[in-house]
PDB file of N, CA and C in Angstrom:
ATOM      1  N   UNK A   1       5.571 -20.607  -7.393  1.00  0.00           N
ATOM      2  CA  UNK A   1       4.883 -19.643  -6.565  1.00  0.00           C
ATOM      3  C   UNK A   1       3.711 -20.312  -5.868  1.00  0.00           C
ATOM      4  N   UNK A   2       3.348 -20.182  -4.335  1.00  0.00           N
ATOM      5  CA  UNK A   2       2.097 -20.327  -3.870  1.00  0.00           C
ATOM      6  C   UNK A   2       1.217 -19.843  -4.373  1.00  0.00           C
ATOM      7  N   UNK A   3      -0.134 -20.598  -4.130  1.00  0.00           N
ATOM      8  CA  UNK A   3      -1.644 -19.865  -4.396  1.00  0.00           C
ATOM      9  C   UNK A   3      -1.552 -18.822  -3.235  1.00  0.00           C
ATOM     10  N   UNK A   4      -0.992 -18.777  -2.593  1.00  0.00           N
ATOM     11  CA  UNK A   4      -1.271 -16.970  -1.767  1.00  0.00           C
ATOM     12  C   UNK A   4      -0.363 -16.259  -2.354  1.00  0.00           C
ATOM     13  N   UNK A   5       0.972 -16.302  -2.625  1.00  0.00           N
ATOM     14  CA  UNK A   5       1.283 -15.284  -3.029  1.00  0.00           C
ATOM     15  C   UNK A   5       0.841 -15.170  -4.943  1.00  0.00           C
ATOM     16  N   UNK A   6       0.191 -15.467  -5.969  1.00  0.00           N
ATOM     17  CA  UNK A   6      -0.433 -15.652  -6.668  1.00  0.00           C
ATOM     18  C   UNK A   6      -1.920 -14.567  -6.435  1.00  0.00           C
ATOM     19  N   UNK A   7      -2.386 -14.882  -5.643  1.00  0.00           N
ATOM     20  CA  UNK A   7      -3.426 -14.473  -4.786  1.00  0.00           C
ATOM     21  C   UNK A   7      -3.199 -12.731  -4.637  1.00  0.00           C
ATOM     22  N   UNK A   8      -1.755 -12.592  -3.795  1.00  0.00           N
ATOM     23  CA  UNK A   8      -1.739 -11.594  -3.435  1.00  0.00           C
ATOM     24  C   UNK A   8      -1.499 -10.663  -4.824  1.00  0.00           C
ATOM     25  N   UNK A   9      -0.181 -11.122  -5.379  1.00  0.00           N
ATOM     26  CA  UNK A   9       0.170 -10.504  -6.715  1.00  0.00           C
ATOM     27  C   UNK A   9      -1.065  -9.704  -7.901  1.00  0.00           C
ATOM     28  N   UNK A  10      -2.758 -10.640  -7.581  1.00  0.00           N
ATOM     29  CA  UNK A  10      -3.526 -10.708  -8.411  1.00  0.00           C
ATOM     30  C   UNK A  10      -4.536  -9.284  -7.922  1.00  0.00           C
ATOM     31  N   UNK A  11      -4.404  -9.602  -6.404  1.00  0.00           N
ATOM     32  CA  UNK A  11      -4.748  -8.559  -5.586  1.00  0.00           C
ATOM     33  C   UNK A  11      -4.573  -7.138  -5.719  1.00  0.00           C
ATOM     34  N   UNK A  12      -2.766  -7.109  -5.607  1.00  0.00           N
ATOM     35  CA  UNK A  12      -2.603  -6.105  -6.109  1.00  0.00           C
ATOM     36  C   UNK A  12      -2.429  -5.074  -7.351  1.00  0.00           C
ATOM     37  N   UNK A  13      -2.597  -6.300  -8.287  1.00  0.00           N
ATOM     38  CA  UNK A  13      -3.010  -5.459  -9.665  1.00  0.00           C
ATOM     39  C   UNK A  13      -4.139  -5.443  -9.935  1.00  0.00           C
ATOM     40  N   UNK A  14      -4.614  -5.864  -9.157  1.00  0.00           N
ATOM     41  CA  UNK A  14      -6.100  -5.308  -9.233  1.00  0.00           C
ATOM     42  C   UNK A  14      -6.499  -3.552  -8.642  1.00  0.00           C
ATOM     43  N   UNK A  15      -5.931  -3.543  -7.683  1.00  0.00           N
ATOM     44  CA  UNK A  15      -5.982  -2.794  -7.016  1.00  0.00           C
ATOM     45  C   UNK A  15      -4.931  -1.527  -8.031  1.00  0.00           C
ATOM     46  N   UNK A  16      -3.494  -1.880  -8.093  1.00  0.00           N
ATOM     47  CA  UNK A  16      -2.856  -0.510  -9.518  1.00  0.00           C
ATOM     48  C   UNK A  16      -3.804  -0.429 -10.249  1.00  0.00           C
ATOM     49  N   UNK A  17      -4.454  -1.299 -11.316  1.00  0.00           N
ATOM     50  CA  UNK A  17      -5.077  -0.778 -12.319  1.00  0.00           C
ATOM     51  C   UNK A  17      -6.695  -0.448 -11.583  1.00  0.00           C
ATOM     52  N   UNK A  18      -7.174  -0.528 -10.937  1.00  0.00           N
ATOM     53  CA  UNK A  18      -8.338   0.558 -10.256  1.00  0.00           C
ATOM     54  C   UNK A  18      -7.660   2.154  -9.877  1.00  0.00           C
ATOM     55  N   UNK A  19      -6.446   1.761  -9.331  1.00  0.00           N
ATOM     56  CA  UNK A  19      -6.220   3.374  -8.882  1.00  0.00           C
ATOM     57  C   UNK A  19      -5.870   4.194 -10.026  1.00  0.00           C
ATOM     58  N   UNK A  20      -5.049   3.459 -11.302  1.00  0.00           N
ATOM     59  CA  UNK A  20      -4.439   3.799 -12.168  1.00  0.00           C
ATOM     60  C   UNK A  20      -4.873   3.820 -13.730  1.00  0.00           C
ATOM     61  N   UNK A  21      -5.113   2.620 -13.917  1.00  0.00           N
ATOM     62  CA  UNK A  21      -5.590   2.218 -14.851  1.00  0.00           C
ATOM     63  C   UNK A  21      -4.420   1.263 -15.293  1.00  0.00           C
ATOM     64  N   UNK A  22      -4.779   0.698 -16.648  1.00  0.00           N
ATOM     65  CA  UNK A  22      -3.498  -0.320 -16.936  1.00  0.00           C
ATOM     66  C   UNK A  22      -2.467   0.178 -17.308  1.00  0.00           C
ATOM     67  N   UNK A  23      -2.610   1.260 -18.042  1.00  0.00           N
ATOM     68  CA  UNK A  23      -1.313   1.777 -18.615  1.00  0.00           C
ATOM     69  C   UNK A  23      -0.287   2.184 -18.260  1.00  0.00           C
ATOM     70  N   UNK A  24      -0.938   3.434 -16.843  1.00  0.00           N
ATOM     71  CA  UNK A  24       0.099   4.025 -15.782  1.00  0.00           C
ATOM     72  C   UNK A  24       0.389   2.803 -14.467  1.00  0.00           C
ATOM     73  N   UNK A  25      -0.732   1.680 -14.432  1.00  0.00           N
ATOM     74  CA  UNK A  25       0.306   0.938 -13.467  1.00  0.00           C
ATOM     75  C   UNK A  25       1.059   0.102 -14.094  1.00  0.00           C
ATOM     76  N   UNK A  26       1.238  -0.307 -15.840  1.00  0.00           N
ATOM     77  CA  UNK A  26       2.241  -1.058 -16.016  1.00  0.00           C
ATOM     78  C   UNK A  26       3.416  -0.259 -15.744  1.00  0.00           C
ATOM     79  N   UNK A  27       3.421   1.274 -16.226  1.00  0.00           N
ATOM     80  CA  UNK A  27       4.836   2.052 -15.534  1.00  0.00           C
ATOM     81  C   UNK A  27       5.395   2.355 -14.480  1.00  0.00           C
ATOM     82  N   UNK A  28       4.088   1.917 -13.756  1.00  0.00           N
ATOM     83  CA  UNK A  28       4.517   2.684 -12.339  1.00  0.00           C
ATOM     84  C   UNK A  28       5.423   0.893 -12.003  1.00  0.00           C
ATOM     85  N   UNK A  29       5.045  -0.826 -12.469  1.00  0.00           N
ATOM     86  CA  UNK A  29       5.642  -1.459 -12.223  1.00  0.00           C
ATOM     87  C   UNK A  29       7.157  -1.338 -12.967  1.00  0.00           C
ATOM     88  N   UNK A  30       7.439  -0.819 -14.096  1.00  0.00           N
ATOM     89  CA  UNK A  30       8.391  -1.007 -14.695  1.00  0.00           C
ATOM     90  C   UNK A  30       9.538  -0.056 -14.280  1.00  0.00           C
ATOM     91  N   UNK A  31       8.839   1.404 -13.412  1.00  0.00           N
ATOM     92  CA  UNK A  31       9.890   1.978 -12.636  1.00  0.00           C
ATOM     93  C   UNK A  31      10.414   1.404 -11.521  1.00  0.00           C
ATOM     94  N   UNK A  32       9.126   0.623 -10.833  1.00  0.00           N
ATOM     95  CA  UNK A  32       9.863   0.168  -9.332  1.00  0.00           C
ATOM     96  C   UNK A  32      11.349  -1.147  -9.944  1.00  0.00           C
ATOM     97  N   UNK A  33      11.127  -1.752 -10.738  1.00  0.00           N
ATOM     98  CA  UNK A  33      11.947  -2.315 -11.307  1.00  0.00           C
ATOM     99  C   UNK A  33      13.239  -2.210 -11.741  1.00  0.00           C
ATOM    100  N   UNK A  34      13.074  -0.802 -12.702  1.00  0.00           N
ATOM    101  CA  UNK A  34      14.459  -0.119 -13.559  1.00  0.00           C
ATOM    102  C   UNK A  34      15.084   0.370 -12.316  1.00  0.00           C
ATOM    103  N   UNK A  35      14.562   0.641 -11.357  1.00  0.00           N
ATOM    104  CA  UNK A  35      15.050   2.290 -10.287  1.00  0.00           C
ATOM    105  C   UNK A  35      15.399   1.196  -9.292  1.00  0.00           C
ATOM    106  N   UNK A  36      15.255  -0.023  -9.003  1.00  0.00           N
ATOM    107  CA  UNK A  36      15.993  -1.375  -8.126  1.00  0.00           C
ATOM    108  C   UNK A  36      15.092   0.133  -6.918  1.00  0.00           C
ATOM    109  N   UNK A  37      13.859  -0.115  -6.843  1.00  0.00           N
ATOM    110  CA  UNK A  37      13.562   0.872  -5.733  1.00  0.00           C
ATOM    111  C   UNK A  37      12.856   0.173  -4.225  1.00  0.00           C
ATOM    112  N   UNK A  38      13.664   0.923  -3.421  1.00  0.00           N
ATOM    113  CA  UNK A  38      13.593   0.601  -1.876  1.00  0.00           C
ATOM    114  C   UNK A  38      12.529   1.139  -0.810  1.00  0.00           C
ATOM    115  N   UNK A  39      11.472  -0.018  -1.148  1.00  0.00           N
ATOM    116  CA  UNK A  39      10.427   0.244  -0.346  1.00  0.00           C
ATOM    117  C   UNK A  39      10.844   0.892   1.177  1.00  0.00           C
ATOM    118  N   UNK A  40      11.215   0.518   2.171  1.00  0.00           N
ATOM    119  CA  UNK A  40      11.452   0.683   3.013  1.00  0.00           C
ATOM    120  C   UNK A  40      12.310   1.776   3.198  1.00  0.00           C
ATOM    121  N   UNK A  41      13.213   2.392   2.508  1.00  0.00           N
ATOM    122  CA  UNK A  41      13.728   3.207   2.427  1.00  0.00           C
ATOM    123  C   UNK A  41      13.152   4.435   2.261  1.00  0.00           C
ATOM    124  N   UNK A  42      11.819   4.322   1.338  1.00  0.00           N
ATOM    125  CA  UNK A  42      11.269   5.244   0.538  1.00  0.00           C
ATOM    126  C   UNK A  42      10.065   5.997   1.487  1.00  0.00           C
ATOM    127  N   UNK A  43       9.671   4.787   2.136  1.00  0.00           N
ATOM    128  CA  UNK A  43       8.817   4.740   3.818  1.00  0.00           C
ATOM    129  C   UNK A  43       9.347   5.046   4.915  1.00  0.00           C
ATOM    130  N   UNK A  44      10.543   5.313   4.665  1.00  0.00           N
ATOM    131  CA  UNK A  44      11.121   6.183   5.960  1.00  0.00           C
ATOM    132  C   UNK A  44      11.021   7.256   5.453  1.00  0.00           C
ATOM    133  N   UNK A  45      11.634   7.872   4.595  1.00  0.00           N
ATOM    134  CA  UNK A  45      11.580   9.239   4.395  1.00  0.00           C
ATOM    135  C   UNK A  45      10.352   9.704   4.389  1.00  0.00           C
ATOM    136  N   UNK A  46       9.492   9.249   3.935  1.00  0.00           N
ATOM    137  CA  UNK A  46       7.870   9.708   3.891  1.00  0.00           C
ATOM    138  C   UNK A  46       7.500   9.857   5.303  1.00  0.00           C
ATOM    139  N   UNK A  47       7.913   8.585   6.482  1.00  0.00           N
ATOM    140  CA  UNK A  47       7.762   9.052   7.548  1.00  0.00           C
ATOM    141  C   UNK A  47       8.394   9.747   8.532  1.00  0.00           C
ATOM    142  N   UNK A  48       9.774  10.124   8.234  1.00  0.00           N
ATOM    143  CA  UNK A  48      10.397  11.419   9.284  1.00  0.00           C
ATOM    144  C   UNK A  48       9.847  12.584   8.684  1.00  0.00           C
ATOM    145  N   UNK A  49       9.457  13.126   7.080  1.00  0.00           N
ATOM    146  CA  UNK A  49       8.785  14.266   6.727  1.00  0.00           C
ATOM    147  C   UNK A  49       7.734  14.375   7.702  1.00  0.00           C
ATOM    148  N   UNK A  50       7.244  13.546   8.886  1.00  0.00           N
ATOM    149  CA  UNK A  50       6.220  14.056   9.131  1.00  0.00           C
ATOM    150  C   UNK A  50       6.253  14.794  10.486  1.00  0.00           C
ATOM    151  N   UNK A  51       5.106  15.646  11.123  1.00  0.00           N
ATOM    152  CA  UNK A  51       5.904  16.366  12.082  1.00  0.00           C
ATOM    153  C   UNK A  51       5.035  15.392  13.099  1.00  0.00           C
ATOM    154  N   UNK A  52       5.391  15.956  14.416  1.00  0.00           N
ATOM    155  CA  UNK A  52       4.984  14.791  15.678  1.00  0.00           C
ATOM    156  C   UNK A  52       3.238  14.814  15.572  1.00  0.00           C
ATOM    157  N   UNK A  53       2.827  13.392  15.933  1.00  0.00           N
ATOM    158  CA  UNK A  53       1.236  13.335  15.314  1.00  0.00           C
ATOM    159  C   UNK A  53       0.654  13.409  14.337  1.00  0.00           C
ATOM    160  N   UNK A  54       1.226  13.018  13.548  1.00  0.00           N
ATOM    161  CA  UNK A  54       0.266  13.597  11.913  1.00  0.00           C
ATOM    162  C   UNK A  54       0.253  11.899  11.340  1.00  0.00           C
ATOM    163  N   UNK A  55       0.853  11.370  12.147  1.00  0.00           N
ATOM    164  CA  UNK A  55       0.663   9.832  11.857  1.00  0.00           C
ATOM    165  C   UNK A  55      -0.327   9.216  12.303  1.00  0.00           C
ATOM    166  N   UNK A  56      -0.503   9.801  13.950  1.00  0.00           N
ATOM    167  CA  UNK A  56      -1.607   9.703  14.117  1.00  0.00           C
ATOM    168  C   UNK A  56      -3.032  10.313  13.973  1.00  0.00           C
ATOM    169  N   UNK A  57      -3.207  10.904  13.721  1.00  0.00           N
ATOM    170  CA  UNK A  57      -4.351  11.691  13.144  1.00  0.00           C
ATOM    171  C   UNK A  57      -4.547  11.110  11.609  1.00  0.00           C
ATOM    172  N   UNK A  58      -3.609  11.085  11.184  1.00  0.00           N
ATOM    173  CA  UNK A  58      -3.870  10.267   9.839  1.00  0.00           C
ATOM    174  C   UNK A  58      -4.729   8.685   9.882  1.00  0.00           C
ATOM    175  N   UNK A  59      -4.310   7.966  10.905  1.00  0.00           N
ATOM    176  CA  UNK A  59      -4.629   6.989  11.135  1.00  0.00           C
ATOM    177  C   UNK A  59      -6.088   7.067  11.568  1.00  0.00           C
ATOM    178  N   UNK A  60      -6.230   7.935  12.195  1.00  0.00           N
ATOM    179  CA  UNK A  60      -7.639   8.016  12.949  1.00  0.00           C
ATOM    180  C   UNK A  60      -8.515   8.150  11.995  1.00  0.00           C
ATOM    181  N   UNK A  61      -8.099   9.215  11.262  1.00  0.00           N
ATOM    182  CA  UNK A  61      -8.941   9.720   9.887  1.00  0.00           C
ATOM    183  C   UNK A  61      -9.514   8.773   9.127  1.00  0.00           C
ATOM    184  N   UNK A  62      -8.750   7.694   8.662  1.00  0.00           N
ATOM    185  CA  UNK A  62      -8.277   6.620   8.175  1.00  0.00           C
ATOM    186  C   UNK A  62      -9.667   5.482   8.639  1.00  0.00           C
ATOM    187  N   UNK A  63      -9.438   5.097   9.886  1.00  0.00           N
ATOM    188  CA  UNK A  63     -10.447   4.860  10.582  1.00  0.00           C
ATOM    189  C   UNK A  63     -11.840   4.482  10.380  1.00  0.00           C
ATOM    190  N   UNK A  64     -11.700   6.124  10.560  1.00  0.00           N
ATOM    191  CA  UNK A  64     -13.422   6.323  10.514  1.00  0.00           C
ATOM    192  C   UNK A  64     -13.833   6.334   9.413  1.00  0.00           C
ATOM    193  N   UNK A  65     -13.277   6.380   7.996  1.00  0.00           N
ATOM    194  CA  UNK A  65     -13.626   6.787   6.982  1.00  0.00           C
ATOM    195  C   UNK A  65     -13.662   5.162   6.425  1.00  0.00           C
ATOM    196  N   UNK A  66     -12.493   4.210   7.020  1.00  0.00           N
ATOM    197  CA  UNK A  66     -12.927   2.967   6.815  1.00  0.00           C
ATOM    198  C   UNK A  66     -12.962   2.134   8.104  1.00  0.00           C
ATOM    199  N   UNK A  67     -14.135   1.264   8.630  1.00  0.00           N
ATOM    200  CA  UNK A  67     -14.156   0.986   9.862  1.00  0.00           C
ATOM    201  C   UNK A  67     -13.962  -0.467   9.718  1.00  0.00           C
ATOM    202  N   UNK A  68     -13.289  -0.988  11.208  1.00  0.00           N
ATOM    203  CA  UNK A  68     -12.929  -2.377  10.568  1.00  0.00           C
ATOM    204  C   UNK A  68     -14.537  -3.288  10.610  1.00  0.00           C
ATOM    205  N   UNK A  69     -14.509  -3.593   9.562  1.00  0.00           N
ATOM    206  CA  UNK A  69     -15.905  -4.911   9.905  1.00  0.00           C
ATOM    207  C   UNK A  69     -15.582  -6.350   9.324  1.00  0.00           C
ATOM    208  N   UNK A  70     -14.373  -7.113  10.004  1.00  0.00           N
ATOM    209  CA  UNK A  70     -14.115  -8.475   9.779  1.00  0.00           C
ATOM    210  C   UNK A  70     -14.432  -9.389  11.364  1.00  0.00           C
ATOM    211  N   UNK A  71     -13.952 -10.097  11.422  1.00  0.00           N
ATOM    212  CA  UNK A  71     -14.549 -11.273  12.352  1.00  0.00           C
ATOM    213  C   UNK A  71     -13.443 -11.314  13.127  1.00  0.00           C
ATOM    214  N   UNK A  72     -12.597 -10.967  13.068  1.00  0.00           N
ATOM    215  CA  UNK A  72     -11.286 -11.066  14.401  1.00  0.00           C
ATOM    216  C   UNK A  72     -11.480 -11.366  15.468  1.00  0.00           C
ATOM    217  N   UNK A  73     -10.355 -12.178  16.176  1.00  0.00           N
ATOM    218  CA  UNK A  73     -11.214 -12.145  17.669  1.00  0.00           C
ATOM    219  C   UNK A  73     -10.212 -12.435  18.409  1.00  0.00           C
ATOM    220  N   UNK A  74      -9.988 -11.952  19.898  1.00  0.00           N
ATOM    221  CA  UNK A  74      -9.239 -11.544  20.248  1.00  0.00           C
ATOM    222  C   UNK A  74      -7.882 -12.490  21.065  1.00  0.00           C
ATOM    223  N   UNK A  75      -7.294 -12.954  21.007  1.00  0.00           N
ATOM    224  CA  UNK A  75      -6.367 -14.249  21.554  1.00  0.00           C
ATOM    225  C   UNK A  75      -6.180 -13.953  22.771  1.00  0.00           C
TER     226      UNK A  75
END
């Protein structure tokens, strides 16, 4: 494995067990596992449930509530 994806992996359990704690994100990893479950699949349906605009407004919401403040710049 790379040090980024290492990196990322570390990232994101950091991030399950803040939202979760350890216990419910070791299950929540051991379902995506048992259930062979399809991200992308699972992200479509979440996004045709939605009705026209609510993606965007979500996003906006999103936004403002977190604003970008990194160094990007523009190519």
């Amino acid at each position: 494995m790379s040090s980024n994806t290492i990196e990322l992996m570390n990232r994101g359990m950091e991030c399950l067990t803040e939202a979760l704690g350890v216990v419910d994100a070791e299950q929540f990893i051991s379902v995506i596992i048992r259930e062979r479950f399809d991200y992308t699949k699972w992200q479509r349906q979440y996004f045709d449930r939605m009705v026209p605009g609510e993606f965007h407004e979500n996003v906006v919401k999103y936004a403002v509530v977190h604003p970008y403040t990194g160094s990007a710049e523009r190519l």
